[in-house]
C-alpha atoms as a PDB file:
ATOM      1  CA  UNK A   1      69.505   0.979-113.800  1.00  0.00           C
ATOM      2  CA  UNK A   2      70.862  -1.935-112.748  1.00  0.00           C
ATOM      3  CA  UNK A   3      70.201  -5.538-114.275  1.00  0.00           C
ATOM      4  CA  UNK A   4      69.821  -9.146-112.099  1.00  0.00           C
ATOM      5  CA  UNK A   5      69.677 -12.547-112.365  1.00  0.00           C
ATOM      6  CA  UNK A   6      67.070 -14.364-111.323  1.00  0.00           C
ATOM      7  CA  UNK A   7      69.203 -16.095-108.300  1.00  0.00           C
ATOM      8  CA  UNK A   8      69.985 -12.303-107.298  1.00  0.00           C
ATOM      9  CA  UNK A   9      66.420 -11.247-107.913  1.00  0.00           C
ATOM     10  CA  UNK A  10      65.532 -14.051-105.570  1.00  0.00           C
ATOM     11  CA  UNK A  11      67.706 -13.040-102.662  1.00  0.00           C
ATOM     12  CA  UNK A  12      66.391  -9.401-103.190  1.00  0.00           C
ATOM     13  CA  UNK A  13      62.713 -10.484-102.576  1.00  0.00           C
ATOM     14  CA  UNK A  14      63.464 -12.469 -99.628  1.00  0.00           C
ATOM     15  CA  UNK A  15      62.811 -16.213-100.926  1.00  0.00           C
ATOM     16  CA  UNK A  16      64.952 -19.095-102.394  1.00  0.00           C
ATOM     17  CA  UNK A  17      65.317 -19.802-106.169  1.00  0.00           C
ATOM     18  CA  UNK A  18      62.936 -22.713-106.058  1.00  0.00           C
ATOM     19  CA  UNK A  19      60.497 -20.807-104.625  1.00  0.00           C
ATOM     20  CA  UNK A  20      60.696 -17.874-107.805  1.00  0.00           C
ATOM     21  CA  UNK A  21      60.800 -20.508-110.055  1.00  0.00           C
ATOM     22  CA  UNK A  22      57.539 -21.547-108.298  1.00  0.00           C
ATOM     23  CA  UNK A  23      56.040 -18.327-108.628  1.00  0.00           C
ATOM     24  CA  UNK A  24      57.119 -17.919-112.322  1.00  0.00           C
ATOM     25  CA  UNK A  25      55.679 -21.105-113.217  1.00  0.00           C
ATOM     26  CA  UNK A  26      52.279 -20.482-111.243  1.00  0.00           C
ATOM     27  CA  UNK A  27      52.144 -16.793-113.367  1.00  0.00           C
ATOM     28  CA  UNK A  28      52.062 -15.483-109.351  1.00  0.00           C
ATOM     29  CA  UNK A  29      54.835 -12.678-110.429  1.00  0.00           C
ATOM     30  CA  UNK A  30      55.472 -11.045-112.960  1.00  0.00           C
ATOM     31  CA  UNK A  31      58.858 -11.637-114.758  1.00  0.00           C
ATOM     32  CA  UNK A  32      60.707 -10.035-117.654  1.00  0.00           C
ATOM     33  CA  UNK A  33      61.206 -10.741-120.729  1.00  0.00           C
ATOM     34  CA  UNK A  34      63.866 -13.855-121.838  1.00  0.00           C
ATOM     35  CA  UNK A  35      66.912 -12.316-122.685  1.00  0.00           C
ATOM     36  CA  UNK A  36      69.970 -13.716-124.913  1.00  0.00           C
ATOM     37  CA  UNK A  37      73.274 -12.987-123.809  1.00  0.00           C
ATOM     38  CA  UNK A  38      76.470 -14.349-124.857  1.00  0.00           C
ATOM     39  CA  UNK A  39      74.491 -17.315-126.547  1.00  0.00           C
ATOM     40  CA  UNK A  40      72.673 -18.252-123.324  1.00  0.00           C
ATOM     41  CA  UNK A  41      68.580 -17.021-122.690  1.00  0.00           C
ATOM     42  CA  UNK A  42      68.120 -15.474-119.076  1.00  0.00           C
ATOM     43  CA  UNK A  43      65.440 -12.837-117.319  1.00  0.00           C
ATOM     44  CA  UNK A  44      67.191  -9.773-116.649  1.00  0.00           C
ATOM     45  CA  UNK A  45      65.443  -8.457-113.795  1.00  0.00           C
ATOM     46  CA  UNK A  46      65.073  -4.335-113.540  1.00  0.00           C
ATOM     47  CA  UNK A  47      64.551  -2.662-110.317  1.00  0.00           C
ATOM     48  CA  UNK A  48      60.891  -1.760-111.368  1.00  0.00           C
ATOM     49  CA  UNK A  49      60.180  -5.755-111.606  1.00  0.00           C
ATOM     50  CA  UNK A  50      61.731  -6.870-108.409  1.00  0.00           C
ATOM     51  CA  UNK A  51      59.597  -3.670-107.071  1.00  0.00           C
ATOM     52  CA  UNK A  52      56.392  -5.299-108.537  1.00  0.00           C
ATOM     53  CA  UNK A  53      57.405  -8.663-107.679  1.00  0.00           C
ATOM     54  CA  UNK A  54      57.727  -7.327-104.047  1.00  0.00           C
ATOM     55  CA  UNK A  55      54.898  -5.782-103.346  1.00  0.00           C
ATOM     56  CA  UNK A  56      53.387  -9.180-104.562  1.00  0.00           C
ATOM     57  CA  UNK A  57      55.370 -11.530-102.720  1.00  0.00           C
ATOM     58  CA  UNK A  58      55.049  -9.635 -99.323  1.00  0.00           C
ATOM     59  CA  UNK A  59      51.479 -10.021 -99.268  1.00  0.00           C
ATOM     60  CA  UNK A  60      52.116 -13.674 -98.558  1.00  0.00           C
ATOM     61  CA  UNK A  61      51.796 -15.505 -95.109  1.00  0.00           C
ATOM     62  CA  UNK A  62      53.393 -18.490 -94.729  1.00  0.00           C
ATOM     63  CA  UNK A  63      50.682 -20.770 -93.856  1.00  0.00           C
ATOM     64  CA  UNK A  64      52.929 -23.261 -91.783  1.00  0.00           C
ATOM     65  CA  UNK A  65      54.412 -20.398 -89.615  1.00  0.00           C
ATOM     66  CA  UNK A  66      50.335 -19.189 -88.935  1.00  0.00           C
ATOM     67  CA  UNK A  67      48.933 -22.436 -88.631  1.00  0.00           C
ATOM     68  CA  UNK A  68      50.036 -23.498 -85.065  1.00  0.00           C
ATOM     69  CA  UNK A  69      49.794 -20.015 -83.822  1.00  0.00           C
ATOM     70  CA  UNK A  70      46.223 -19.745 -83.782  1.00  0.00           C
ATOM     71  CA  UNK A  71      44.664 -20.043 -80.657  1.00  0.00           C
ATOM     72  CA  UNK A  72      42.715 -23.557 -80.056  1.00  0.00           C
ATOM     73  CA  UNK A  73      39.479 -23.357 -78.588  1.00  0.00           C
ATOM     74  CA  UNK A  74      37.837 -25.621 -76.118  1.00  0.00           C
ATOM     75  CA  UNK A  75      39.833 -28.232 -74.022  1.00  0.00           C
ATOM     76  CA  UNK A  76      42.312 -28.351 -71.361  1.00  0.00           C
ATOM     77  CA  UNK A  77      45.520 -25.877 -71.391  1.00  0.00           C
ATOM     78  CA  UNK A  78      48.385 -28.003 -70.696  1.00  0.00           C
END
């Protein structure tokens, strides 16, 4: 079973790092356990969390992509 980063865990789920960080922050996902390696604390990411994390994360719309695609009622069509 393989271990990632968070950065890696990131590009696996589609998003950017400041957007997981969002996420982890919000308690919208959930993340692993801090880790201490070689004197520095990090999330080791499993397969079974970015799994989770995905099925979480897809379930998302991106309101500003939606927004302007609805159709607007009344008025004239240009």
């Amino acid at each position: 079973m393989a271990s990632y980063s968070t950065r890696e865990a990131a590009r696996l789920l589609g998003v950017s790092m400041a957007t997981i960080n969002r996420y982890i922050l919000a308690g919208t996902v959930p993340v692993p356990a801090l880790t201490r390696v070689g004197g520095v604390t990090v999330r080791l990411w499993k397969d079974k969390d970015i799994a989770k994390a995905k099925a979480i994360v897809d379930g998302f719309t991106d309101g500003r992509r939606t927004r302007h695609r609805e159709k607007k009622s009344g008025g004239k069509a240009r």
